[in-house]
PDB file of N, CA and C in Angstrom:
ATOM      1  N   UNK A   1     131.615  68.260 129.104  1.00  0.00           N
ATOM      2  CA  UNK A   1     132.488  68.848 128.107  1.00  0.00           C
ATOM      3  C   UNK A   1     132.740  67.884 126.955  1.00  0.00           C
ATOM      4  N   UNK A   2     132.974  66.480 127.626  1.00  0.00           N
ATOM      5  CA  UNK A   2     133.068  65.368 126.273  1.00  0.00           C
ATOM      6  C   UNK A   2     132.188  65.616 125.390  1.00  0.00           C
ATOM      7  N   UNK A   3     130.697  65.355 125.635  1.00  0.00           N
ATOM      8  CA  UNK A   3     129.655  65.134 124.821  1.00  0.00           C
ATOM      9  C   UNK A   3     129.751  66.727 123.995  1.00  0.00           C
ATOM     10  N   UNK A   4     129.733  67.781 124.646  1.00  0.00           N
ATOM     11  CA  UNK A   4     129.893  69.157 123.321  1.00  0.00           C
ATOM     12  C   UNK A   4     130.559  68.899 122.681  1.00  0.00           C
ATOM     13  N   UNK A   5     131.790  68.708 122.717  1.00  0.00           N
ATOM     14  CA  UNK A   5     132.873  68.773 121.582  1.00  0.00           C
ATOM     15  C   UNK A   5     133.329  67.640 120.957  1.00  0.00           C
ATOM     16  N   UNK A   6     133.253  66.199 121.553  1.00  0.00           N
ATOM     17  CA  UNK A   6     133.440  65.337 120.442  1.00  0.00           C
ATOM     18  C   UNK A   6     132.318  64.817 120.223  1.00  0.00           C
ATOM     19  N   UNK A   7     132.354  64.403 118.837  1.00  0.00           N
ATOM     20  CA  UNK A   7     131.138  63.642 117.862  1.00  0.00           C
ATOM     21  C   UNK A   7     131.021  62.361 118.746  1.00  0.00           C
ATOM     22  N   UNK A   8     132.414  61.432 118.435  1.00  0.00           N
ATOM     23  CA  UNK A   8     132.075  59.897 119.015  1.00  0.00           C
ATOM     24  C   UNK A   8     131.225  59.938 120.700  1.00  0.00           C
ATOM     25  N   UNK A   9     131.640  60.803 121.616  1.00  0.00           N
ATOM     26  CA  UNK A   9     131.311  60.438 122.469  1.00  0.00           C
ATOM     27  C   UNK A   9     129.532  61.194 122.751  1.00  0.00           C
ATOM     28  N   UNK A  10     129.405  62.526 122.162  1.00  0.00           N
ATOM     29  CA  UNK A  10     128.269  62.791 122.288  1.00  0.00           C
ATOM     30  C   UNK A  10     127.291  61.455 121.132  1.00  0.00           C
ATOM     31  N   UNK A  11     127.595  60.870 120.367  1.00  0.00           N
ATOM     32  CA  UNK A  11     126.988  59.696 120.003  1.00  0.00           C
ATOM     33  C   UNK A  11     126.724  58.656 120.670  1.00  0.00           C
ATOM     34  N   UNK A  12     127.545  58.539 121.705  1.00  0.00           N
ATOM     35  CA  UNK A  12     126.928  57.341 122.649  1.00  0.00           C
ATOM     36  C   UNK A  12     126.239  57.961 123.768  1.00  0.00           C
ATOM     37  N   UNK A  13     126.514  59.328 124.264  1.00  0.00           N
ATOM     38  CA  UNK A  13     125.420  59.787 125.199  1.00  0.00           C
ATOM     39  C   UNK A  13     124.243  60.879 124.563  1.00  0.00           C
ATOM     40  N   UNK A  14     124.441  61.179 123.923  1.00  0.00           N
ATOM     41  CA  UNK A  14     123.250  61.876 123.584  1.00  0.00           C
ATOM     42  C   UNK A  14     122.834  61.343 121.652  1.00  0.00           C
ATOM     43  N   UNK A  15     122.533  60.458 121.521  1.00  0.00           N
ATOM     44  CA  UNK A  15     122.349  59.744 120.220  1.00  0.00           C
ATOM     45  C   UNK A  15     121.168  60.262 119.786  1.00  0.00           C
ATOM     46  N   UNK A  16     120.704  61.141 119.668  1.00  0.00           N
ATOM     47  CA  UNK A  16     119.397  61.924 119.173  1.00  0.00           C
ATOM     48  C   UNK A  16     119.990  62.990 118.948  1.00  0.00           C
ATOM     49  N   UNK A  17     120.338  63.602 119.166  1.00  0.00           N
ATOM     50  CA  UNK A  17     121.030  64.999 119.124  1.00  0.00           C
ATOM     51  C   UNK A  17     121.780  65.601 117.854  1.00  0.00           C
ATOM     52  N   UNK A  18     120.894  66.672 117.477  1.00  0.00           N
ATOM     53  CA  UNK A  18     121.638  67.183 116.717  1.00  0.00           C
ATOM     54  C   UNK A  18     122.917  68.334 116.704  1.00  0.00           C
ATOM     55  N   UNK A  19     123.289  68.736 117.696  1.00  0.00           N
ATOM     56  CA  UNK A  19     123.982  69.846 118.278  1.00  0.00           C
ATOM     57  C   UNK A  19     125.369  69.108 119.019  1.00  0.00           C
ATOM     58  N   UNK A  20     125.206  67.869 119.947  1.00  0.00           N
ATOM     59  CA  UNK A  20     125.600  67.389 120.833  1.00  0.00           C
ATOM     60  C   UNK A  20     127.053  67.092 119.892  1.00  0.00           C
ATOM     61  N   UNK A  21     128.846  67.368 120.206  1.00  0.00           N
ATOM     62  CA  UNK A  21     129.784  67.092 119.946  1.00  0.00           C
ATOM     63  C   UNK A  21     130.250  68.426 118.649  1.00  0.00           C
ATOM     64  N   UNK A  22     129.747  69.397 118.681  1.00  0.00           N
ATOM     65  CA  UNK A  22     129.928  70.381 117.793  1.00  0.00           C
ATOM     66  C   UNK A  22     129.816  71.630 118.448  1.00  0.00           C
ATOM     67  N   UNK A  23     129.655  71.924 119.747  1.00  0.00           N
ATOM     68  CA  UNK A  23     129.342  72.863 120.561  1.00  0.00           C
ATOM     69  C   UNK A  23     130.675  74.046 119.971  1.00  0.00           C
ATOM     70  N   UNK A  24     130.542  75.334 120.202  1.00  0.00           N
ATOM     71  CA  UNK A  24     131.288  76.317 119.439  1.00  0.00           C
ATOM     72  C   UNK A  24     131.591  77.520 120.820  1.00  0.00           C
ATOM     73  N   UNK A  25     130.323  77.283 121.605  1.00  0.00           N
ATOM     74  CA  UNK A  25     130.242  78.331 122.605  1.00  0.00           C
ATOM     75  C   UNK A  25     130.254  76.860 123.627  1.00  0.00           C
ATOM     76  N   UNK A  26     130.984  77.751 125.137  1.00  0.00           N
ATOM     77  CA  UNK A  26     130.887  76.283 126.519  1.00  0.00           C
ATOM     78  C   UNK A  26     130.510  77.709 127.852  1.00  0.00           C
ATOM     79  N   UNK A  27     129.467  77.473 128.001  1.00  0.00           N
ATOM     80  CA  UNK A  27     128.422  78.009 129.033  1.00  0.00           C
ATOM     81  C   UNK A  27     129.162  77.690 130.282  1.00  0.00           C
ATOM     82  N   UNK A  28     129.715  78.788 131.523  1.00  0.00           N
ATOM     83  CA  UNK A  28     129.677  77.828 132.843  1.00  0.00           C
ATOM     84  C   UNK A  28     129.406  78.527 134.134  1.00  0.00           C
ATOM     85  N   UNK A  29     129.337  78.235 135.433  1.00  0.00           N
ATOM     86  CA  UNK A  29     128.338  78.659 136.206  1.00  0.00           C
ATOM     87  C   UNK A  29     128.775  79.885 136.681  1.00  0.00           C
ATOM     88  N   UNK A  30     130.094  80.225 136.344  1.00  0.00           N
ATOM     89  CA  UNK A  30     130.788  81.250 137.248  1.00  0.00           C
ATOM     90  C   UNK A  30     132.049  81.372 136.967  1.00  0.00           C
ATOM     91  N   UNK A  31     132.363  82.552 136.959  1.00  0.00           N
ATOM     92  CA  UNK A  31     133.725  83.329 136.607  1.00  0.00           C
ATOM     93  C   UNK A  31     134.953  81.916 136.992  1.00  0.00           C
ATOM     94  N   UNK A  32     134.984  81.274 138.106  1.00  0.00           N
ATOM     95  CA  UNK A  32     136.110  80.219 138.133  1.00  0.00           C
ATOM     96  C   UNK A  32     136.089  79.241 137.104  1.00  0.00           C
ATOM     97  N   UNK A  33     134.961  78.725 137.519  1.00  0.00           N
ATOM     98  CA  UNK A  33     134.571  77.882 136.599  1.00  0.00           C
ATOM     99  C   UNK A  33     134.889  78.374 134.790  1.00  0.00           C
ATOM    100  N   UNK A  34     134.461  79.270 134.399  1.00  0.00           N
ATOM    101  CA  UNK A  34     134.717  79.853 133.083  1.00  0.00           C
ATOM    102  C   UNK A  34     136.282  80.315 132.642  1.00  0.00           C
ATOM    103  N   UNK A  35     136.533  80.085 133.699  1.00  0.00           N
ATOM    104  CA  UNK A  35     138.222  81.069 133.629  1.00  0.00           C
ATOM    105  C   UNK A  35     139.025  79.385 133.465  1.00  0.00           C
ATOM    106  N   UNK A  36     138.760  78.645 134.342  1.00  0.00           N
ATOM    107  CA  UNK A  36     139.508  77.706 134.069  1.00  0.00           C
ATOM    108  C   UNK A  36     139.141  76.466 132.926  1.00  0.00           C
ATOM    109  N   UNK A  37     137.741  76.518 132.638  1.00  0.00           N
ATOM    110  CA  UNK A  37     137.693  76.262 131.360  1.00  0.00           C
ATOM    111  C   UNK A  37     138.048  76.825 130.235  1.00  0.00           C
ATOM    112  N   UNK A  38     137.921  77.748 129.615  1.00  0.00           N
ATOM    113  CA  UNK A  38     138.322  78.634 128.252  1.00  0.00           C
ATOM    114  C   UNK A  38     140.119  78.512 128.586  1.00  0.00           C
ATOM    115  N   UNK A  39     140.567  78.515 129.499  1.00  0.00           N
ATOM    116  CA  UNK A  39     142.333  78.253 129.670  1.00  0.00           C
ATOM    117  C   UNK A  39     142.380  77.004 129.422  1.00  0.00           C
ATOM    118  N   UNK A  40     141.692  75.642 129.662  1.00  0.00           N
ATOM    119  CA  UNK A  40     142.120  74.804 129.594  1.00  0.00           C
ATOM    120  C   UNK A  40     142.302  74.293 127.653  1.00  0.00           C
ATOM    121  N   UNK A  41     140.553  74.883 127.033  1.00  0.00           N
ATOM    122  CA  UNK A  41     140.651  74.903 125.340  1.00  0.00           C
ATOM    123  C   UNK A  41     141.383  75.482 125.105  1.00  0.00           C
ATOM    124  N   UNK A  42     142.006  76.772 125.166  1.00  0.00           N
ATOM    125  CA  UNK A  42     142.765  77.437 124.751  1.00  0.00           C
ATOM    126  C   UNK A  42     144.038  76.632 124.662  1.00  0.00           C
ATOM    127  N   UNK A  43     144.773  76.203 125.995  1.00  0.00           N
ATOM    128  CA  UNK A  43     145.800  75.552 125.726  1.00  0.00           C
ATOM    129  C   UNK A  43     146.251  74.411 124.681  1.00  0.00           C
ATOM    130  N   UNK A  44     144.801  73.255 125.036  1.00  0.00           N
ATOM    131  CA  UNK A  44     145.060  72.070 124.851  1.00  0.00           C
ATOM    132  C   UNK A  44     144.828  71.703 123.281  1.00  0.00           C
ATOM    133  N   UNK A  45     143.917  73.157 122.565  1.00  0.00           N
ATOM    134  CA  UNK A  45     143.930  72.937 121.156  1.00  0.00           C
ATOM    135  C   UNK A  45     144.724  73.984 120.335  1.00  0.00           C
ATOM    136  N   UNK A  46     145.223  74.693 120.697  1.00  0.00           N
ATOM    137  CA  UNK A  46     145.607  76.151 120.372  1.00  0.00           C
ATOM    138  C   UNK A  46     144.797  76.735 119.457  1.00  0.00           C
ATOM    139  N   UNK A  47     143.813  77.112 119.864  1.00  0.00           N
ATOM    140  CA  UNK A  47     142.841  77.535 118.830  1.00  0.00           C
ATOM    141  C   UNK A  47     142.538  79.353 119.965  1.00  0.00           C
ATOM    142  N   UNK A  48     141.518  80.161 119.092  1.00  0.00           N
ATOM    143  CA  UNK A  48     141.706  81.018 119.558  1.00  0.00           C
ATOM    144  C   UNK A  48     140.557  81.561 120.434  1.00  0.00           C
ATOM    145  N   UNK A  49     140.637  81.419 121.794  1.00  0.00           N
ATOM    146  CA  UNK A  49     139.925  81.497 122.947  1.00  0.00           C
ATOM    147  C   UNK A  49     139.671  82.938 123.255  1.00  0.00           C
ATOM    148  N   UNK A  50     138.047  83.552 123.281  1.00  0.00           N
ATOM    149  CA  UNK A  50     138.004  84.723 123.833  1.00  0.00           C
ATOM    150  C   UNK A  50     136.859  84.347 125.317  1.00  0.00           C
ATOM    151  N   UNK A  51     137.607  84.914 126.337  1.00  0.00           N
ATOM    152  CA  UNK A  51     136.423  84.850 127.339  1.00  0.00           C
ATOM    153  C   UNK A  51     137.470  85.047 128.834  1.00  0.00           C
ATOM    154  N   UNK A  52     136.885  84.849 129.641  1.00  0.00           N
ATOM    155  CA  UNK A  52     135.738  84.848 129.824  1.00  0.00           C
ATOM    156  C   UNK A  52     135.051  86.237 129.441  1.00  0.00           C
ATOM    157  N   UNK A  53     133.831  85.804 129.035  1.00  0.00           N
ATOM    158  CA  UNK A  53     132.871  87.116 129.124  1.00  0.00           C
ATOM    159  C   UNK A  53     131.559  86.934 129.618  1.00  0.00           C
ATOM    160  N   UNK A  54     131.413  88.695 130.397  1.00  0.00           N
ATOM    161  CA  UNK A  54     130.744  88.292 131.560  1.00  0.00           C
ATOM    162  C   UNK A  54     128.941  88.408 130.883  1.00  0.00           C
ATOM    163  N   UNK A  55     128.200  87.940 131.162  1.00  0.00           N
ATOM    164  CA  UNK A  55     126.571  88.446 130.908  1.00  0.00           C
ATOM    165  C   UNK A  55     125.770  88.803 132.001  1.00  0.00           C
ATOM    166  N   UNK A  56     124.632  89.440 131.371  1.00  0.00           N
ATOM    167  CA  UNK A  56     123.628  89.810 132.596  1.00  0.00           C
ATOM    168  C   UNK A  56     124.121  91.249 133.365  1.00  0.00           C
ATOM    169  N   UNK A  57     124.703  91.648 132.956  1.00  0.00           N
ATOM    170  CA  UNK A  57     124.936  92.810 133.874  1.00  0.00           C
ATOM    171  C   UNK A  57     124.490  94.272 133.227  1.00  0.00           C
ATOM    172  N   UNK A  58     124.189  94.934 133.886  1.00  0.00           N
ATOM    173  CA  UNK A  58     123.763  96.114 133.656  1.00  0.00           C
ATOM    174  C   UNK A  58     124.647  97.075 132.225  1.00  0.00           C
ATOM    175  N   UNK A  59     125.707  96.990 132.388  1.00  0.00           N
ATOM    176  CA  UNK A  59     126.806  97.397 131.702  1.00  0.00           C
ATOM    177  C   UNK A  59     127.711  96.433 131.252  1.00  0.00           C
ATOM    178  N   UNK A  60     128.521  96.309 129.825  1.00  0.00           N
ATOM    179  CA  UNK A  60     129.780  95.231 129.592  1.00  0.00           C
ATOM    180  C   UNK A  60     130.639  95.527 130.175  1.00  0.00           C
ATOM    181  N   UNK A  61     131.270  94.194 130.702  1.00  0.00           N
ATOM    182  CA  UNK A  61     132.189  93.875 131.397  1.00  0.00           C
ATOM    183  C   UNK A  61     132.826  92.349 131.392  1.00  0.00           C
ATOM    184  N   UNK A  62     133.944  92.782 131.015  1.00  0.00           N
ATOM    185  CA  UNK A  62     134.913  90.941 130.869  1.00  0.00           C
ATOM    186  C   UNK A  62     135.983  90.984 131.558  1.00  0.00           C
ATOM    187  N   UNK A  63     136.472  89.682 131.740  1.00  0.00           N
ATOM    188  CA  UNK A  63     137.618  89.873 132.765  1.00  0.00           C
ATOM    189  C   UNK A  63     138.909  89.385 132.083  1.00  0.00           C
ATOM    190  N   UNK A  64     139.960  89.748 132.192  1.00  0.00           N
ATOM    191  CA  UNK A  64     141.276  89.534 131.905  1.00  0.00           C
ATOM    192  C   UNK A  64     141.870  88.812 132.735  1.00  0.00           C
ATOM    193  N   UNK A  65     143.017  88.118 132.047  1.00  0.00           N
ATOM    194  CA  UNK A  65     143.949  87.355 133.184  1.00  0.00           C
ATOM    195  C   UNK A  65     145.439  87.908 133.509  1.00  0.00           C
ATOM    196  N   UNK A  66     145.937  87.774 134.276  1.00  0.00           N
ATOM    197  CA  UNK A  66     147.130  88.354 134.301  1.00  0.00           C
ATOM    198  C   UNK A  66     148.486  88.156 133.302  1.00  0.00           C
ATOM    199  N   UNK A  67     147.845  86.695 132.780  1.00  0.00           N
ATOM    200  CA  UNK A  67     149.006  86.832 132.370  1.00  0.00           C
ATOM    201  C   UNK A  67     148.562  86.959 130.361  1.00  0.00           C
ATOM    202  N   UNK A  68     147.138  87.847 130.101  1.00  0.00           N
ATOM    203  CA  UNK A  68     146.366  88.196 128.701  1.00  0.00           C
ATOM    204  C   UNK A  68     147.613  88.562 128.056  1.00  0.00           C
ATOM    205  N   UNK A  69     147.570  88.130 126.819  1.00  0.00           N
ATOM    206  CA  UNK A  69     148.580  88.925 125.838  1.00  0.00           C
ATOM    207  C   UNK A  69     147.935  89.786 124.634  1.00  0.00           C
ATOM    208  N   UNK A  70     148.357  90.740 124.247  1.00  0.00           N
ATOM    209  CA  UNK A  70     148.199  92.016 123.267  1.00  0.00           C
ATOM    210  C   UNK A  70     146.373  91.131 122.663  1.00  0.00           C
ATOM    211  N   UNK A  71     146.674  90.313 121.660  1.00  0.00           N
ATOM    212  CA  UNK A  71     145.779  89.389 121.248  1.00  0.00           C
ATOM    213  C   UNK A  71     144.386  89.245 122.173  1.00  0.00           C
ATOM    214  N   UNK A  72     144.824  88.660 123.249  1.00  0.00           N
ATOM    215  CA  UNK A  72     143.652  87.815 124.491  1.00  0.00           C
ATOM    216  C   UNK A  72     142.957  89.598 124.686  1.00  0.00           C
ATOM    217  N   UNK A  73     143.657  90.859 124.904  1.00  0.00           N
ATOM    218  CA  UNK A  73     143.463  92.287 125.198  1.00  0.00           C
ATOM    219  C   UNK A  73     141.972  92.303 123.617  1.00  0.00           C
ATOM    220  N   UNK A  74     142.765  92.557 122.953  1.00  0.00           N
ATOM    221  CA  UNK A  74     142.582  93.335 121.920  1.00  0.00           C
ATOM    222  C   UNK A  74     140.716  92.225 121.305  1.00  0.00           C
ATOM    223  N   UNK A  75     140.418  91.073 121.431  1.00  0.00           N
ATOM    224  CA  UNK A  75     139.671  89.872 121.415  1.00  0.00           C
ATOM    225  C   UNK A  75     139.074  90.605 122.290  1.00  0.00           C
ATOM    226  N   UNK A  76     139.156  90.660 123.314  1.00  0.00           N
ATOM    227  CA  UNK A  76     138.046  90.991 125.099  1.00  0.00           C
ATOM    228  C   UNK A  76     137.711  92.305 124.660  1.00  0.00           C
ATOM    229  N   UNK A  77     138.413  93.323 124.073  1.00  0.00           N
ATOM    230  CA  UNK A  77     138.095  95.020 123.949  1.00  0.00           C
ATOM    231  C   UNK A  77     136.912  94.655 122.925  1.00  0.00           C
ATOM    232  N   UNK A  78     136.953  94.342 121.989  1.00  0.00           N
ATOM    233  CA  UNK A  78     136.134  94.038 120.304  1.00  0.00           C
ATOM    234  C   UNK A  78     134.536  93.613 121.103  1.00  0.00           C
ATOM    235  N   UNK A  79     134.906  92.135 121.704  1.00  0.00           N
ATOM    236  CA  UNK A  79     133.555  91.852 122.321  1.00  0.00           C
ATOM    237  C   UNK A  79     132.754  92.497 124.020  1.00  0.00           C
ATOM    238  N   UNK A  80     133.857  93.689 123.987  1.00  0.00           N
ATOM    239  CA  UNK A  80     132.814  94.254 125.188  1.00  0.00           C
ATOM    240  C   UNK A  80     132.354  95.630 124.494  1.00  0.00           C
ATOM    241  N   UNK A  81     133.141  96.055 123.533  1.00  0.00           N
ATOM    242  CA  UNK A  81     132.796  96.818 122.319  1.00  0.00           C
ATOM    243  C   UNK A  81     131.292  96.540 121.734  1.00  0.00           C
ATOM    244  N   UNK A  82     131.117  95.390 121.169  1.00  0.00           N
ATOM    245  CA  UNK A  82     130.215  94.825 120.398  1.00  0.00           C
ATOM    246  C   UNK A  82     128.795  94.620 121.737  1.00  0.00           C
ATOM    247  N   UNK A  83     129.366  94.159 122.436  1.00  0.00           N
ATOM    248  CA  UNK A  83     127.945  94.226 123.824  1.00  0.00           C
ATOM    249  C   UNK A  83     127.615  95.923 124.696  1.00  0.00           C
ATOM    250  N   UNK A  84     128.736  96.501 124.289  1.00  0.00           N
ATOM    251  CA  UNK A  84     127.874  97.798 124.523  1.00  0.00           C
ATOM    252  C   UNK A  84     127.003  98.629 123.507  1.00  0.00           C
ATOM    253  N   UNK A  85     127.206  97.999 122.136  1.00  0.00           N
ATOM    254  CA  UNK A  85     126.437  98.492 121.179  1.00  0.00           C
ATOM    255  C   UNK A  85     125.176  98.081 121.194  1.00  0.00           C
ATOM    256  N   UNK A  86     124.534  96.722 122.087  1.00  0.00           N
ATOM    257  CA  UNK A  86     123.088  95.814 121.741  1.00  0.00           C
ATOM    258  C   UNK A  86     122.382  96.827 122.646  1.00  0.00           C
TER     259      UNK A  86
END
């Protein structure tokens, strides 16, 4: 997670890289995993977090948290909106 999002540190591990500390999207293996990452950006920058969202599946589908507000709703509707249109 260091090396995506900050510059300094993806400079000392990935020093070729053009992508490395600018990451925009964070990939992860599984609904826990994804749920407790996107909560943790969300919190720690207050910036505006949509996800998890799910891929690969036959039909769109994203998951909500219990405690989603109007916003976190209305973000998840737009992009399962937008993936049933592809």
């Amino acid at each position: 997670f260091d090396a995506a999002v900050d510059p300094a540190v993806a400079a000392i591990k990935l020093e070729n890289s053009h992508v490395a500390g600018r990451a925009n999207v964070l990939v992860y293996p599984d609904l826990t995993s994804g749920n407790t990452g996107y909560k943790s950006v969300q919190q720690t920058s207050k910036c505006i977090a949509v996800g998890p969202i799910l891929l690969g599946l036959r039909k769109p589908v994203n998951d909500l948290s219990r405690g989603a507000k109007v916003k976190d709703i209305v973000n998840t509707a737009v992009i399962t909106a937008i993936q049933s249109d592809l």
